[in-house]
Protein backbone atom coordinates (compact mmCIF):
# COMPACT_ATOMS: atom_id res chain seq x y z
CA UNK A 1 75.93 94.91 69.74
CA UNK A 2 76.98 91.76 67.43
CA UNK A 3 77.89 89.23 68.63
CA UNK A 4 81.59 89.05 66.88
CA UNK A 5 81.74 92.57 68.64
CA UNK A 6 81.18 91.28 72.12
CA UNK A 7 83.98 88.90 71.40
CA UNK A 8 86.41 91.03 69.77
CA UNK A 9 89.12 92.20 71.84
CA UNK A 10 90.82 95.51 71.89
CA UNK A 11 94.19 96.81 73.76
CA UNK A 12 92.57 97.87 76.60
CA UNK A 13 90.33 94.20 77.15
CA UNK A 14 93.64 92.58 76.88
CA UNK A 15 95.04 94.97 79.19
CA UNK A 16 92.72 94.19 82.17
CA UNK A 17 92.39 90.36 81.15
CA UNK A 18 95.72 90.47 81.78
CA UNK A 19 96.36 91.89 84.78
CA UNK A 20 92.82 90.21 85.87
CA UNK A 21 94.58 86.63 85.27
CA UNK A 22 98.17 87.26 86.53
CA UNK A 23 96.56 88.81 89.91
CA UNK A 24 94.22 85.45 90.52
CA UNK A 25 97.09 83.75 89.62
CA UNK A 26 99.11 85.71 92.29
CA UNK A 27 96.37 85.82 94.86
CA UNK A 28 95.46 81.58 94.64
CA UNK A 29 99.18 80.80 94.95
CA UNK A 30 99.55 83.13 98.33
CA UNK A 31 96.16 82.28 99.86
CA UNK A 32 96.64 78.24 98.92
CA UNK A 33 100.15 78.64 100.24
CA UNK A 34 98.85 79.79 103.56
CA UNK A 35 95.85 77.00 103.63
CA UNK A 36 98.60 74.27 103.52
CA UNK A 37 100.51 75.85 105.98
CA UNK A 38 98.05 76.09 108.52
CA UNK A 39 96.29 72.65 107.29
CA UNK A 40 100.11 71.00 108.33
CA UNK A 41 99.89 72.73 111.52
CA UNK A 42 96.69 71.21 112.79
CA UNK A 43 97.10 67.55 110.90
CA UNK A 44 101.20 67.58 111.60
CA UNK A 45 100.47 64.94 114.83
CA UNK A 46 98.48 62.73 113.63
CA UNK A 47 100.54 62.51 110.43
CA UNK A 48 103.38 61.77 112.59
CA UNK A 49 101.77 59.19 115.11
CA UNK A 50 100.23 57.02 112.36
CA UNK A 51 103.45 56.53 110.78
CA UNK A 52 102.17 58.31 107.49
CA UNK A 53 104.68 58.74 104.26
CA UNK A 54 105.33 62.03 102.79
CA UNK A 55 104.81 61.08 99.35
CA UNK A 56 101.62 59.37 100.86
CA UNK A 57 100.72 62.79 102.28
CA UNK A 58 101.79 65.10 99.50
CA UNK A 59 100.29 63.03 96.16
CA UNK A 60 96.93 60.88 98.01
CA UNK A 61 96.14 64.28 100.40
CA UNK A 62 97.52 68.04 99.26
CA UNK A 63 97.56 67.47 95.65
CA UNK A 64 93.61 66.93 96.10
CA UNK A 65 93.73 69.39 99.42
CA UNK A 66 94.17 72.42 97.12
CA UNK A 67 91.45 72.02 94.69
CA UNK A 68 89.35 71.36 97.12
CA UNK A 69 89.56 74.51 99.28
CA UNK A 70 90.84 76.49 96.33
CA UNK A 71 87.09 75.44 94.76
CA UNK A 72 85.34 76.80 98.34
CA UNK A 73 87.29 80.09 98.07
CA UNK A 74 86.88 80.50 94.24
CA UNK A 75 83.74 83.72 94.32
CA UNK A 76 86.45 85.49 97.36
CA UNK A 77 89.76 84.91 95.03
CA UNK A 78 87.87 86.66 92.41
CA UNK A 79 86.02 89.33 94.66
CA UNK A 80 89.90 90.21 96.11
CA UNK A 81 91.61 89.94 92.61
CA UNK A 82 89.35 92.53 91.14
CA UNK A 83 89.68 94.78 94.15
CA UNK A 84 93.19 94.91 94.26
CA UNK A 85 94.47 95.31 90.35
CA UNK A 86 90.81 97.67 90.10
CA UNK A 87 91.84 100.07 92.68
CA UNK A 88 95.63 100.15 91.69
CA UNK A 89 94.32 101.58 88.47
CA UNK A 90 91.81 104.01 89.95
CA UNK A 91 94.97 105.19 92.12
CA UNK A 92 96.89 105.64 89.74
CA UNK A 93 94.46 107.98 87.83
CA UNK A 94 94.56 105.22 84.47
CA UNK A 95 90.50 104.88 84.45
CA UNK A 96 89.85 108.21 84.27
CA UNK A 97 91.43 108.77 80.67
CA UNK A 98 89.32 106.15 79.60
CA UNK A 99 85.97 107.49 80.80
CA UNK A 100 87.00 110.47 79.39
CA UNK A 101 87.58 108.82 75.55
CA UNK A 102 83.75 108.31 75.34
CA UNK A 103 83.80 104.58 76.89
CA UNK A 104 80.77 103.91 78.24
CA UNK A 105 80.74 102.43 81.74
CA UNK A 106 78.73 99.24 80.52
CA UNK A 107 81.89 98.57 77.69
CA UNK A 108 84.49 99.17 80.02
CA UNK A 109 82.94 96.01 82.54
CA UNK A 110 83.38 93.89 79.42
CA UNK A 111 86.89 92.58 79.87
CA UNK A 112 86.01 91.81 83.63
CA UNK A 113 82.93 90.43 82.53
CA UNK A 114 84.72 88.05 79.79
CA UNK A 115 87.23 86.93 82.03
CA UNK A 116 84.99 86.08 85.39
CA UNK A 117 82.79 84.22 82.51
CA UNK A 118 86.52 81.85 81.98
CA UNK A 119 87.15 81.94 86.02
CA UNK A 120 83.28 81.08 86.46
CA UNK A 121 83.55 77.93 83.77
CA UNK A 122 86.29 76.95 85.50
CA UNK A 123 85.17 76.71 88.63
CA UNK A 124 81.99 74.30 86.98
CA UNK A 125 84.27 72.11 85.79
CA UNK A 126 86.11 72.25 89.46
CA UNK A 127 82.50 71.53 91.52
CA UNK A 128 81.35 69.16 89.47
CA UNK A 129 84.03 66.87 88.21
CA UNK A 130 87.82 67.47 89.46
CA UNK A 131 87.43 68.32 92.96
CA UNK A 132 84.79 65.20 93.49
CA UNK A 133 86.95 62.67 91.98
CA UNK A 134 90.02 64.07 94.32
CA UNK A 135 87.69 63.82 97.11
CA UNK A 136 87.46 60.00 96.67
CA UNK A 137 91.27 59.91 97.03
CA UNK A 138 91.78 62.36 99.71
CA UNK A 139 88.74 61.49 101.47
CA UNK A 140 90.22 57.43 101.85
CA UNK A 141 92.93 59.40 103.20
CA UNK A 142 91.25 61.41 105.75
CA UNK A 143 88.89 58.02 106.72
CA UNK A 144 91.97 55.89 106.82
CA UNK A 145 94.36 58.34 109.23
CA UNK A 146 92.38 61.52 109.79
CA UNK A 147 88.70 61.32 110.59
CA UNK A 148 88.40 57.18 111.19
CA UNK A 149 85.24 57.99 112.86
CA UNK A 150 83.16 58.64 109.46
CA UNK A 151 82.94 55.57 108.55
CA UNK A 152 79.08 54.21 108.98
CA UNK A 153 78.64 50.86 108.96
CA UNK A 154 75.01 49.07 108.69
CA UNK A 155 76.29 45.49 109.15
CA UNK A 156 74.38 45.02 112.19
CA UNK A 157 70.44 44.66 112.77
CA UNK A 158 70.07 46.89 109.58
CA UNK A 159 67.24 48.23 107.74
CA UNK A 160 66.66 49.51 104.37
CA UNK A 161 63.38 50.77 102.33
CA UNK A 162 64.29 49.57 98.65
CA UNK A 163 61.29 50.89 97.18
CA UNK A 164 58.17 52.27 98.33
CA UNK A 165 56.33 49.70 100.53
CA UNK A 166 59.23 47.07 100.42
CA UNK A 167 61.58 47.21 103.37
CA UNK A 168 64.24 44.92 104.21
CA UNK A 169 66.09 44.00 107.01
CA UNK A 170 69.23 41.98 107.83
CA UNK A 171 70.51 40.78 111.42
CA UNK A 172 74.37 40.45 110.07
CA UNK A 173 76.09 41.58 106.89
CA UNK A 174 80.08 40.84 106.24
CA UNK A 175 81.81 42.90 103.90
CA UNK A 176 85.02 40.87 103.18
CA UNK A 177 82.39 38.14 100.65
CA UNK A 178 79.35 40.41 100.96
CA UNK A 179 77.08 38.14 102.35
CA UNK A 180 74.93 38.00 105.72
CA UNK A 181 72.69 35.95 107.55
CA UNK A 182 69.09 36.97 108.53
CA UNK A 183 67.35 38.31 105.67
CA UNK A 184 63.77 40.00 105.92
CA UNK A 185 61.72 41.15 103.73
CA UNK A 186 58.34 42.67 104.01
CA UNK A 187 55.83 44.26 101.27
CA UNK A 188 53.17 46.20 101.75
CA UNK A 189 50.29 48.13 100.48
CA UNK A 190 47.63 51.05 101.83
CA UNK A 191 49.46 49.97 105.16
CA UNK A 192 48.15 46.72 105.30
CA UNK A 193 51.14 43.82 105.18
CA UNK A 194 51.21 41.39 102.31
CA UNK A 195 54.24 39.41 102.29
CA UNK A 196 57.01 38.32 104.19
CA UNK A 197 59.92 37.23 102.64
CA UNK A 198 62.85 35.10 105.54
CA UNK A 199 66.12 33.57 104.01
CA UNK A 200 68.70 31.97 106.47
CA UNK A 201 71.43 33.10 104.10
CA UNK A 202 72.12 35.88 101.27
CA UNK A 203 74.87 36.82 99.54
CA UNK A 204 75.65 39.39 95.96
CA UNK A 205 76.62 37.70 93.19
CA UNK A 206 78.74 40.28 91.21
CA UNK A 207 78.71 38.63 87.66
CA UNK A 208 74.50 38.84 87.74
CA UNK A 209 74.61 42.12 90.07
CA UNK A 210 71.78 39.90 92.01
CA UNK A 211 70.99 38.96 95.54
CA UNK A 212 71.40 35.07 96.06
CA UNK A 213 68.53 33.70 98.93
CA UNK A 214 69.31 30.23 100.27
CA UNK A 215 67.17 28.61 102.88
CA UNK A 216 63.60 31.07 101.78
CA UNK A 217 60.55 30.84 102.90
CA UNK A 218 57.69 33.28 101.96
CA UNK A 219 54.53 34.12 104.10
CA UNK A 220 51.56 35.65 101.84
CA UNK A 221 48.68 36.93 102.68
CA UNK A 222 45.11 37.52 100.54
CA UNK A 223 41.35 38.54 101.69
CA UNK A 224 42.18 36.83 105.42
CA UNK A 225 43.96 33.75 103.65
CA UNK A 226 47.31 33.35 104.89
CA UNK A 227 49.89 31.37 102.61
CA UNK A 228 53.06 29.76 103.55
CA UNK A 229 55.94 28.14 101.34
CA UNK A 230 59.34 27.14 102.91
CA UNK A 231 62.42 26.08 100.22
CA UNK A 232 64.96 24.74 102.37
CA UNK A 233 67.88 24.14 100.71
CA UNK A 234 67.32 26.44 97.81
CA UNK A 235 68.17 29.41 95.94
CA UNK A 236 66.31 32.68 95.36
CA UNK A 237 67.57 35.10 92.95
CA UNK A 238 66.36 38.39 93.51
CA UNK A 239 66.73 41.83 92.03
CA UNK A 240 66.38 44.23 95.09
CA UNK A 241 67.60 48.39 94.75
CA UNK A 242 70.07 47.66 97.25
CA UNK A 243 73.70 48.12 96.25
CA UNK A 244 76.97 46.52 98.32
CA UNK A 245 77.83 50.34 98.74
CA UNK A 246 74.80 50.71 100.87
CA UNK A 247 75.75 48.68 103.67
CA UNK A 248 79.35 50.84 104.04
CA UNK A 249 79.03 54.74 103.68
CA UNK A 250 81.62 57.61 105.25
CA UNK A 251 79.65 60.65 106.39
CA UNK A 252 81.36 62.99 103.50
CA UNK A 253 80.50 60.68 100.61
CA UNK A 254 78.13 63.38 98.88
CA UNK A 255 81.26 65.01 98.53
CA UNK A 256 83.50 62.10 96.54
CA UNK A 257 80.36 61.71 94.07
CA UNK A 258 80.75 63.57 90.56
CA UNK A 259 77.50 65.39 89.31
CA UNK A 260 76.50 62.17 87.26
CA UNK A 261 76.91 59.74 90.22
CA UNK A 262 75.27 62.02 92.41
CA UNK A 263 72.34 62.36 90.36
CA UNK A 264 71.89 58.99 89.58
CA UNK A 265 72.16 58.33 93.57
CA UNK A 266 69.69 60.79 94.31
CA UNK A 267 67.05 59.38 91.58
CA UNK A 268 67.65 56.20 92.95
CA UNK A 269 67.34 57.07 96.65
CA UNK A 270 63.98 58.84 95.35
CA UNK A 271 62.88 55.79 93.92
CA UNK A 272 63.49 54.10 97.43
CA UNK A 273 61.37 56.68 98.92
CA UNK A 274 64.44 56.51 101.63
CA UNK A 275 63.89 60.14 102.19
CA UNK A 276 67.81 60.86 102.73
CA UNK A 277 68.00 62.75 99.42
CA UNK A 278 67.86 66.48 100.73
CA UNK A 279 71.64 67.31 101.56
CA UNK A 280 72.72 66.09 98.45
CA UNK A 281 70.22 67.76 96.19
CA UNK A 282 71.33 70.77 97.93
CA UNK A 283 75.16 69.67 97.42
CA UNK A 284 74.36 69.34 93.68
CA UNK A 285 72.90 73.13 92.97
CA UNK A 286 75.44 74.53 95.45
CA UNK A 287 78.12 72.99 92.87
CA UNK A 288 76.41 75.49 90.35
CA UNK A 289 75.30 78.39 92.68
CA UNK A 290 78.92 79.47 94.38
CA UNK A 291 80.53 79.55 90.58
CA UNK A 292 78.14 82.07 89.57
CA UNK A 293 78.86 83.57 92.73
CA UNK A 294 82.40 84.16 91.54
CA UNK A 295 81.05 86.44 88.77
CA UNK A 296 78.36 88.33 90.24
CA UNK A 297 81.49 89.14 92.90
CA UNK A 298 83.85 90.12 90.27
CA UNK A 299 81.02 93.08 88.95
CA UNK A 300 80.61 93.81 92.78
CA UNK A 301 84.44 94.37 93.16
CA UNK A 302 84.77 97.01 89.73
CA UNK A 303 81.98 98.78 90.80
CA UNK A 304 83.69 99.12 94.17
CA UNK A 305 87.01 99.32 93.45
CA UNK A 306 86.78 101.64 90.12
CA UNK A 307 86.58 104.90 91.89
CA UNK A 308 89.17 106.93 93.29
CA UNK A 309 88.70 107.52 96.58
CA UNK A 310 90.12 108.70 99.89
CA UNK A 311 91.79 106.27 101.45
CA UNK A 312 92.67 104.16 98.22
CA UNK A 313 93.44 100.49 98.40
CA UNK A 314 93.03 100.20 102.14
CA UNK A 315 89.50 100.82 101.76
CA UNK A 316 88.44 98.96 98.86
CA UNK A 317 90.21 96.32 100.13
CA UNK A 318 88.28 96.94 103.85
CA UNK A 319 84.92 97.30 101.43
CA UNK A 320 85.81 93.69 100.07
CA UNK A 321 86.39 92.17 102.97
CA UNK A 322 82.68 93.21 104.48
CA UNK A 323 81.24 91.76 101.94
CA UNK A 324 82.93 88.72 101.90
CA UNK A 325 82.85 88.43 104.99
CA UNK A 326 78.68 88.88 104.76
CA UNK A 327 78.82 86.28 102.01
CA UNK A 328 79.86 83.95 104.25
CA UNK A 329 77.68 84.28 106.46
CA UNK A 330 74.83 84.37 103.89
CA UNK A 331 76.33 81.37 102.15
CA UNK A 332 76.38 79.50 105.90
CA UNK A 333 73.01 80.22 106.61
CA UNK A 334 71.57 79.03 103.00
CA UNK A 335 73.13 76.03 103.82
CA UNK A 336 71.42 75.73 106.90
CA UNK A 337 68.07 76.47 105.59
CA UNK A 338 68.48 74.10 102.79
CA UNK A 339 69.27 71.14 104.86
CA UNK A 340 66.21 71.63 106.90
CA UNK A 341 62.56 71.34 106.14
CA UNK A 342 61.88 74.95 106.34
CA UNK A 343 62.66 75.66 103.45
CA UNK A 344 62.86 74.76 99.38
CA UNK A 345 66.54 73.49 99.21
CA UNK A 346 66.58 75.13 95.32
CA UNK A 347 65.46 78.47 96.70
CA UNK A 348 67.95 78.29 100.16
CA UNK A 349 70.88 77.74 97.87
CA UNK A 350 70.31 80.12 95.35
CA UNK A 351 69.20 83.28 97.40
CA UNK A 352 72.82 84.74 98.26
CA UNK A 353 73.60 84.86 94.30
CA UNK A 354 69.81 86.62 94.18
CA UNK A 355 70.57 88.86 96.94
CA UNK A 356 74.12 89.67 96.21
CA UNK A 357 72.47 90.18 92.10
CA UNK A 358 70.45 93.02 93.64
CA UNK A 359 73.66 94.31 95.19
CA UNK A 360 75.55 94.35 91.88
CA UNK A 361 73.43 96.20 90.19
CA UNK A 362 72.64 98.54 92.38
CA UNK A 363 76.09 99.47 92.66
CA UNK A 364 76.73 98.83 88.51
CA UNK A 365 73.48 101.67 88.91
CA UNK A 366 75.45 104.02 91.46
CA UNK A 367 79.30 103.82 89.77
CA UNK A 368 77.72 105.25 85.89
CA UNK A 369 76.61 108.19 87.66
């Protein structure tokens, strides 16, 4: 087939791209609907006791709410979209004329094909760049009157590994001028120590994007020689991979990173050897994996759904709901896998798409015959 043939449209692709779009339309709008109304329910006291405005509520918190959860239930939208119009039309006896015009099963998945391919793009754009930046605003919202307990704070007695073999501690950081007192710094190599670095005082200078010592002194050792130099009253600059950011952190800030940030956060964490890196390489493929989730769903669903059967609707829609339902579950347990060491978190992630893959064509298999 040509390529200008794959992408030419005829009445019936328009037909079912169509009803395809107005039905995920239909079923988004119902199922979002019903998200905010039970998301009101459970947050409606807490909303009320910290004095919160509605247009606070509405434009910082739902307006980022529903792409949010909109983005988690994207693969089951499309799953229950193609159910629904598929087995309307299979009840209504309007697939069987066109099986009987010649049209081979594999042609007629094309307009379902074409427009889980637009629902699947969007959906990328969704995971990795709207519903992230949303998350920064509705996640200040949620730290500020929601969840105030995910805030983590390292202000205190702190410790960081900037790079392999350099550590760093601090005994008091304050975030208002970002400076601290206490400063420790320690190098080593083949686990033998080689220098301490002490200042009294540190502070970031923002114009330089440097760490200001004052009061330094630096302990050095070299084949059993020990050195020792103390500057009082002077200034270090120093160019350590530690960021502002890292002394503040809320528990869902994987989530409020786009793609780019989060990959440049996880190559930097990497280059800290800080060995915190896991959860969000898995939260960057799983912003891949559960779009193309939402197509190998939508094949699931016509291969279900485009038979007439006893019992209709009610049991397509029963079929759909298993597997769902199973895809869940699947999806839950991935995650768990991929967050631990038992696993690769690249093969954890992927393996519902693989194992639902299997499922889809099997049944793509099963529905030509």
């Amino acid at each position: 087939m040509k390529l200008g043939e794959i992408f030419r449209l005829q009445i019936f692709d328009r037909y079912i791209l169509k009803k395809y779009i107005s039905t995920f339309i239909f079923t988004l709008s119902i199922l979002s609907l019903i998200a905010v109304v039970f998301d009101i329910s459970e947050r409606i006291q807490k909303f009320i006791s910290k004095n919160v405005a509605a247009k606070e509520i509405i434009q910082d918190y739902y307006f980022n709410f529903l792409p949010w959860i909109n983005s988690l239930l994207f693969p089951l939208y499309s799953l229950i979209t193609v159910i629904f119009f598929t087995s309307r039309l299979a009840e209504k006896t309007e697939i069987i004329p066109v099986f009987s015009s010649g049209m081979s099963y594999k042609r007629f998945l094309k307009p379902f094909v074409i427009a889980s391919i637009i629902f699947t793009l969007l959906h990328l754009f969704l995971n990795h760049y709207w519903v992230p930046k949303g998350n920064k605003t509705m996640g200040a919202f949620e730290n500020k009157y929601i969840k105030t307990s995910s805030l983590i704070r390292k202000d205190r007695n702190a410790h960081f590994i900037v790079q392999p073999g350099v550590e760093v501690y601090i005994s008091a950081y304050n975030s208002f001028d970002s400076s601290g007192t206490g400063f420790h710094l320690s190098h080593t190599e083949n686990s033998q120590l080689k220098s301490i670095l002490r200042a009294n005082q540190f502070k970031y200078d923002s114009l330089s994007q440097k760490w200001k010592l004052k009061d330094y002194e630096i302990r050095s050792w070299s084949e059993d020689k020990e050195a020792f130099e103390l500057y009082s009253g002077k200034s270090l600059d120093t160019n350590l991979n530690l960021k502002v950011s890292d002394f503040i952190q809320f528990k869902n800030n994987k989530n409020m990173m786009q793609t780019g940030e989060l990959s440049e956060f996880i190559e930097r964490e990497i280059g800290k050897g800080s060995g915190i890196t896991r959860e969000y390489i898995v939260e960057k493929h799983r912003r891949t994996a559960d779009p193309v989730t939402t197509l190998i769903l939508s094949i699931i669903g016509v291969c279900i759904a485009s038979r007439k059967v006893r019992g209709g609707l009610g049991l397509h829609l029963a079929s759909g709901v298993i597997i769902g339902v199973i895809f869940i579950f699947l999806s839950k347990l991935s995650l768990t896998f991929a967050n631990s060491e038992m696993i690769n978190p690249i093969i954890a992630i992927w393996s519902p798409n693989i194992i639902f893959s299997f499922l889809a064509f099997r049944l793509y298999k099963s529905a030509q015959q």
